[in-house]
Protein backbone atom coordinates (compact mmCIF):
# COMPACT_ATOMS: atom_id res chain seq x y z
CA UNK A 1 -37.53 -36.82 30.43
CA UNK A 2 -37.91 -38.01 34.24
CA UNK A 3 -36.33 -41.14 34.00
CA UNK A 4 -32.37 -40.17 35.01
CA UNK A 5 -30.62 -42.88 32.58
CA UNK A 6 -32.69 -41.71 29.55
CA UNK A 7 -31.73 -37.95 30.22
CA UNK A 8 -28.44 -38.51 30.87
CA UNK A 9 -27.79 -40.61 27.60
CA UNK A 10 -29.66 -38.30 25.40
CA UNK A 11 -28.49 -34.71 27.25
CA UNK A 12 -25.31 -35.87 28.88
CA UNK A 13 -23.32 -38.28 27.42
CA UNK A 14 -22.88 -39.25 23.12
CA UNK A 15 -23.48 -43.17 23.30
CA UNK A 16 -22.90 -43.48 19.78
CA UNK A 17 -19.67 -43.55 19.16
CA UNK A 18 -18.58 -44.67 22.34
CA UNK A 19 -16.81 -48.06 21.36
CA UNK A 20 -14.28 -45.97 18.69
CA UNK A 21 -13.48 -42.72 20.23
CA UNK A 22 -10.80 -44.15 22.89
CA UNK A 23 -8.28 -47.30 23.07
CA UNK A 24 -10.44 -48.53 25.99
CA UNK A 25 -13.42 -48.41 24.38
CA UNK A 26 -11.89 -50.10 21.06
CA UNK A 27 -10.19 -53.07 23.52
CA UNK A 28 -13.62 -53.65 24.99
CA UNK A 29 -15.85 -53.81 21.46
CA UNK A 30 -13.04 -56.43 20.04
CA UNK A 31 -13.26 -58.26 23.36
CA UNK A 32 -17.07 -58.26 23.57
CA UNK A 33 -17.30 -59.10 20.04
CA UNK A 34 -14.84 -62.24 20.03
CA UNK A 35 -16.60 -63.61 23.70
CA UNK A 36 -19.85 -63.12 21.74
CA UNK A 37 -18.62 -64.88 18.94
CA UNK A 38 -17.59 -67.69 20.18
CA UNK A 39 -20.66 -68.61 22.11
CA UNK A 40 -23.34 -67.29 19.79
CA UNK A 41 -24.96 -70.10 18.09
CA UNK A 42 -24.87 -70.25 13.88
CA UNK A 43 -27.48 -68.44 12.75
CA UNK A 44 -30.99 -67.28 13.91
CA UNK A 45 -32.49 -64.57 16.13
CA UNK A 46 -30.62 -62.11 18.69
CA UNK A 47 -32.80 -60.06 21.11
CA UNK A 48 -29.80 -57.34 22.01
CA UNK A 49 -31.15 -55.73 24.52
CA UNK A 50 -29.96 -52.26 26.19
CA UNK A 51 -28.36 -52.34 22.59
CA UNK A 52 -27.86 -48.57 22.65
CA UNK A 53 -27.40 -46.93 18.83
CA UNK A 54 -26.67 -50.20 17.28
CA UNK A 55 -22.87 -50.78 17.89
CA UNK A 56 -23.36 -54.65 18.56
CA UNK A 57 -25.78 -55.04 16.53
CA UNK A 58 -24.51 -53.55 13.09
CA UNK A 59 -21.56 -56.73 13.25
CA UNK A 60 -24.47 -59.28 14.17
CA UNK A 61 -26.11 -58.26 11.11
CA UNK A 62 -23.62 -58.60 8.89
CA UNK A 63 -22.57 -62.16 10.38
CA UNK A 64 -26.44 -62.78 9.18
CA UNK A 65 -28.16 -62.77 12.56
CA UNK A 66 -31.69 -61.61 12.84
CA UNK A 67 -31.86 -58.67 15.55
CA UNK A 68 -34.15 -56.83 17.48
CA UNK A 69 -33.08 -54.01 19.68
CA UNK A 70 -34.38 -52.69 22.54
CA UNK A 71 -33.07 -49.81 24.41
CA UNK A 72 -34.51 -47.21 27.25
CA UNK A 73 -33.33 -44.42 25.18
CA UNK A 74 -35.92 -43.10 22.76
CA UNK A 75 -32.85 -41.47 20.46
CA UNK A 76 -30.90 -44.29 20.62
CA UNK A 77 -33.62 -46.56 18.63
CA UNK A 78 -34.31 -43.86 16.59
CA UNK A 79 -30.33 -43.80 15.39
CA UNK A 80 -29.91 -47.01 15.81
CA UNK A 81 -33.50 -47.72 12.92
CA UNK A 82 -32.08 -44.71 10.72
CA UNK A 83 -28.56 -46.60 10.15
CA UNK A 84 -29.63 -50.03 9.91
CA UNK A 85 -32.63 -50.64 7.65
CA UNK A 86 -32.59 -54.47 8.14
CA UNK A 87 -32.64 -54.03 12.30
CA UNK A 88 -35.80 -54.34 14.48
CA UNK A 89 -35.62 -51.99 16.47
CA UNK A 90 -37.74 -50.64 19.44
CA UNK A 91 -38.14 -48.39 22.92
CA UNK A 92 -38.47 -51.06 25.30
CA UNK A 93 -37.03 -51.73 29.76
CA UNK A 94 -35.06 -54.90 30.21
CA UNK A 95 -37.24 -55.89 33.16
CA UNK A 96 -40.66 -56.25 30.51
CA UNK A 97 -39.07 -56.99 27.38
CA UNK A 98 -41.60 -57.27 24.51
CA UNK A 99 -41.03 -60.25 22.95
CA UNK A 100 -42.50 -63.70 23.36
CA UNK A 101 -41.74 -66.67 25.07
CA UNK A 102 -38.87 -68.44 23.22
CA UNK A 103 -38.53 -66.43 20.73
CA UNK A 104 -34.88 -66.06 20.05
CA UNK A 105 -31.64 -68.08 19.90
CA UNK A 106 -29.71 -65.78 21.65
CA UNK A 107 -30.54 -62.73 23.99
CA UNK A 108 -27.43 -60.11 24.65
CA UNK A 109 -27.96 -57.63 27.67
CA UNK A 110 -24.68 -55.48 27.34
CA UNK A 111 -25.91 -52.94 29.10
CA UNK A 112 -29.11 -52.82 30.79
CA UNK A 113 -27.70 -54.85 35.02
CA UNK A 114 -25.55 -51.95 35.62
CA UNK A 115 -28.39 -49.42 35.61
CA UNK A 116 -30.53 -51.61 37.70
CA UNK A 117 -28.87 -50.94 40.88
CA UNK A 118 -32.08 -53.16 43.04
CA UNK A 119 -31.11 -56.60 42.94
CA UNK A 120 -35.03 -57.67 42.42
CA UNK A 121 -34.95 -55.21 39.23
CA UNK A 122 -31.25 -57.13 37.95
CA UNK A 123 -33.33 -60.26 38.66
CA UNK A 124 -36.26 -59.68 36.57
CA UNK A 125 -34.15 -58.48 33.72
CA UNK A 126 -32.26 -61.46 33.71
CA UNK A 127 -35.23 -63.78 34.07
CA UNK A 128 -37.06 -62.15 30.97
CA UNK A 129 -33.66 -62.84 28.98
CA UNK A 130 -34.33 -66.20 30.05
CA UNK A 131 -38.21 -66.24 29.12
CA UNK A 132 -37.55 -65.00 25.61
CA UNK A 133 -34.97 -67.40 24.98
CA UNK A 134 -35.42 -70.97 23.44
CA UNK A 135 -33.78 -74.08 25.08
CA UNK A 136 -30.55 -74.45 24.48
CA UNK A 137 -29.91 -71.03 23.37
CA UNK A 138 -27.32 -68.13 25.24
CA UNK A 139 -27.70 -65.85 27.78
CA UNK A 140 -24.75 -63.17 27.82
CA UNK A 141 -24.77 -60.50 30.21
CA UNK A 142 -22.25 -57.60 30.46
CA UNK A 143 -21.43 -56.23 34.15
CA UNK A 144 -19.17 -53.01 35.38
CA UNK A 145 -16.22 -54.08 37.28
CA UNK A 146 -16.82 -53.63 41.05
CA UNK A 147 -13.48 -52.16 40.90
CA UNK A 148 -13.81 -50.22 37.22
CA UNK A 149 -14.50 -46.33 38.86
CA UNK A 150 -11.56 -46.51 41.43
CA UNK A 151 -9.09 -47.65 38.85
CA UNK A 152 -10.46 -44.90 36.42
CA UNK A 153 -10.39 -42.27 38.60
CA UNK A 154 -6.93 -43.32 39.60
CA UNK A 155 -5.48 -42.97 35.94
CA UNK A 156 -7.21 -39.87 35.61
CA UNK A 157 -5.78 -38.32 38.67
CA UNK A 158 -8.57 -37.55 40.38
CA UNK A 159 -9.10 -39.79 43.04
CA UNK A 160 -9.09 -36.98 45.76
CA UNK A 161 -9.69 -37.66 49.48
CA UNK A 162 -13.09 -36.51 49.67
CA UNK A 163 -13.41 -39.17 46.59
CA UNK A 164 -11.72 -42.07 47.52
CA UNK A 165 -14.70 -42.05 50.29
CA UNK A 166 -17.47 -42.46 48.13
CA UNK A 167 -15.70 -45.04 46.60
CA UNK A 168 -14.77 -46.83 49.68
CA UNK A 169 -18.56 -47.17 50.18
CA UNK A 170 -18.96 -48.04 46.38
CA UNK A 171 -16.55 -51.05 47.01
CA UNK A 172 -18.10 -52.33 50.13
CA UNK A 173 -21.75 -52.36 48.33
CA UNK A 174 -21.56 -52.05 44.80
CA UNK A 175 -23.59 -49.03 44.42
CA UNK A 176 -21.87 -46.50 42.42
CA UNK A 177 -22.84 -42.95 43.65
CA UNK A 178 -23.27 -40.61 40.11
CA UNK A 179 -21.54 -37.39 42.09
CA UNK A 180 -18.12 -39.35 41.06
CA UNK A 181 -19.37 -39.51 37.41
CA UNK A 182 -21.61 -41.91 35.11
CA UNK A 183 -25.03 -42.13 36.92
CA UNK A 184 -26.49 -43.86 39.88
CA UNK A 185 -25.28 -47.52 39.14
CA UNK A 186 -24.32 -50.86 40.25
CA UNK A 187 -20.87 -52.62 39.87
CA UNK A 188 -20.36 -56.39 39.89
CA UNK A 189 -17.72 -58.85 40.94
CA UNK A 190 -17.17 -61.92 38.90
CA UNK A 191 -18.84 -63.90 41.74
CA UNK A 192 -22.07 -62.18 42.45
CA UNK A 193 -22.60 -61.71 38.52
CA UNK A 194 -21.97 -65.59 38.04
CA UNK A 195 -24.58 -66.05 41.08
CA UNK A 196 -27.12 -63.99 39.66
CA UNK A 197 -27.26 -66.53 36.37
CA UNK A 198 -27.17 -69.40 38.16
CA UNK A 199 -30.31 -67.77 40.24
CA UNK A 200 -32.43 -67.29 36.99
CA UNK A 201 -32.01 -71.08 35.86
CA UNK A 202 -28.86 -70.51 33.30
CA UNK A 203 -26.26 -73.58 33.38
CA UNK A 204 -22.50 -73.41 32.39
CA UNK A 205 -21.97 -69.98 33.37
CA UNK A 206 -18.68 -68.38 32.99
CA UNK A 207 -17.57 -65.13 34.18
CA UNK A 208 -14.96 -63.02 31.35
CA UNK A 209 -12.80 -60.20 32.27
CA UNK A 210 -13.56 -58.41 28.91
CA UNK A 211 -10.83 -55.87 28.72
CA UNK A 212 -8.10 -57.12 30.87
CA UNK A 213 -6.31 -55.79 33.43
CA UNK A 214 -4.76 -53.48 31.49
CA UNK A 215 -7.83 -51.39 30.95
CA UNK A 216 -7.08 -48.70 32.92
CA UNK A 217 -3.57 -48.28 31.01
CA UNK A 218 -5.75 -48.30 27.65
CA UNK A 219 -7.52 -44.65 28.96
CA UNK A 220 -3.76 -43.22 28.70
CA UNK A 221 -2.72 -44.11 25.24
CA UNK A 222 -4.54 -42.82 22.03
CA UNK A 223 -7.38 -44.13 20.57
CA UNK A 224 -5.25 -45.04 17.37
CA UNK A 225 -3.14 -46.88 20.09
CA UNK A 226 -2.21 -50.91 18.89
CA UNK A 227 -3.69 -52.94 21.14
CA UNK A 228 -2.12 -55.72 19.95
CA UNK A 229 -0.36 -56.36 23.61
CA UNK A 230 -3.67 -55.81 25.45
CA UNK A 231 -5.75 -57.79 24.13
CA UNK A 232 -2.79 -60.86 24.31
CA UNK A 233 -3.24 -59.94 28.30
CA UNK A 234 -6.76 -60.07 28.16
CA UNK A 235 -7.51 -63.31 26.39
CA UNK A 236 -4.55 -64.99 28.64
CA UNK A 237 -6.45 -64.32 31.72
CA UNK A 238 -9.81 -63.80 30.96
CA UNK A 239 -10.97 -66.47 33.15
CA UNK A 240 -7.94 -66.17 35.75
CA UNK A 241 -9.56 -65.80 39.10
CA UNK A 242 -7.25 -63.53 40.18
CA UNK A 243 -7.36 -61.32 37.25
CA UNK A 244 -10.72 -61.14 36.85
CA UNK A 245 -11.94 -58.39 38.84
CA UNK A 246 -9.50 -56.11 37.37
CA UNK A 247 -11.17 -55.83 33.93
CA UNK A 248 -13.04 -52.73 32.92
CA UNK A 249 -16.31 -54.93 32.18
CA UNK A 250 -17.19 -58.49 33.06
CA UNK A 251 -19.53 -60.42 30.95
CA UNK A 252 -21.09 -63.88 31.81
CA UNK A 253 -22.27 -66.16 29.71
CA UNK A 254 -25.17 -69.19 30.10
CA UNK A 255 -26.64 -71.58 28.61
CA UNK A 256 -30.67 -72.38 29.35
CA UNK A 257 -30.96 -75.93 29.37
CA UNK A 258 -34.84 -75.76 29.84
CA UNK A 259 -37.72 -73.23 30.50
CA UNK A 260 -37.71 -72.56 33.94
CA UNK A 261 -40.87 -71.08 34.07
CA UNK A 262 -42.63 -74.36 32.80
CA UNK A 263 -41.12 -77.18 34.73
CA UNK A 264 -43.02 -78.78 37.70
């Protein structure tokens, strides 16, 4: 178990039921969900990639997608095939994604960018979404928040001196240093994550601020909390330039018009 992300998501950290234990984690499955929803075209074949133990995928299966997952984490598949008999499911990295050329409608990566913290690494992932991906069909990519660990360490109360340092550094270059928590990672803003679509070919890209700015608030109320108030915030400025940033998660959307790997 070399490979840091795999260890620390099968030793360190319970992935599974990540999205329901907290009000934060509840605002940003309804959030993803109803972006996804409203972009995902009727019908056919999602590649959700970086899918983790299934919590996307479960809903896209009952909405009568056809999904394959493909996550890093060995024990992630393996809970992910145990509770989901209908999913395709397999190990697989987000840079050399096993699927062929155009083969699905729709290709999700929720959660593979902010591991890659080498630009040429985000850039290949993204490109292979693209490869797999008919014409026409979406491209939606989730992003951290350049801004997400300052604000949660901040709620938390532990955004000591010696911290607020790292996270200076974290702010000026994006790379998140894993003594502060999570692992070695790389945080977004709206405007580098739109660029990095529009790099790999996608067209009508827009940026979401999934949670809201009232994420942070959401990690001091229970997780039975009603969020009715948040997510009213969210989907009021989830596009608000200025608001943006402020959201625990970003996620971009595009649209591949053709196969940029055949033209010329």
């Amino acid at each position: 178990m070399s490979n840091p992300i795999i260890s620390y998501y099968t030793r360190d950290y319970v992935e599974a039921d990540r999205l329901k234990r907290s009000a934060a984690g509840r605002l940003e499955f309804m959030r993803t969900q109803e972006l996804l929803r409203r972009h995902l075209p009727t019908g056919g074949s999602v590649a959700d990639i970086g899918g983790g133990t299934g919590a996307h995928a479960a809903w896209l299966l009952e909405d009568g997608y056809e999904v394959q997952l493909i996550d890093l984490t060995p024990a992630h598949v393996e809970i992910a095939s145990g509770s989901m008999p209908k999913l395709q499911a397999q190990v697989g990295d987000a840079r050399n994604l096993p699927l062929a050329d155009r083969s699905v409608e729709a290709t999700l990566l929720l959660g593979p960018l902010y591991h890659l913290t080498r630009a040429q690494d985000r850039r290949q992932a993204i490109e292979e979404a693209v490869r797999v991906t008919r014409p026409g069909g979406l491209v939606a990519v989730a992003a951290i928040s350049r801004y997400a660990p300052m604000l949660d360490l901040a709620v938390h109360g532990a955004l000591t001196d010696d911290v607020l340092g790292m996270v200076r550094g974290q702010l000026e270059t994006g790379r998140h240093d894993s003594r502060v928590g999570f692992t070695d990672a790389y945080m977004h803003t709206p405007e580098e994550l739109a660029a990095e679509l529009d790099a790999a070919g996608l067209t009508d890209v827009v940026v979401y601020g999934v949670e809201g700015p009232l994420w942070a608030a959401a990690q001091l109320v229970p997780a039975e909390h009603d969020l009715t108030q948040y997510l009213t915030v969210a989907r009021e400025l989830e596009t608000d330039p200025s608001a943006t940033a402020f959201s625990g998660h970003l996620l971009a959307v595009g649209r591949l018009t053709s196969n940029p790997h055949e033209e010329g």
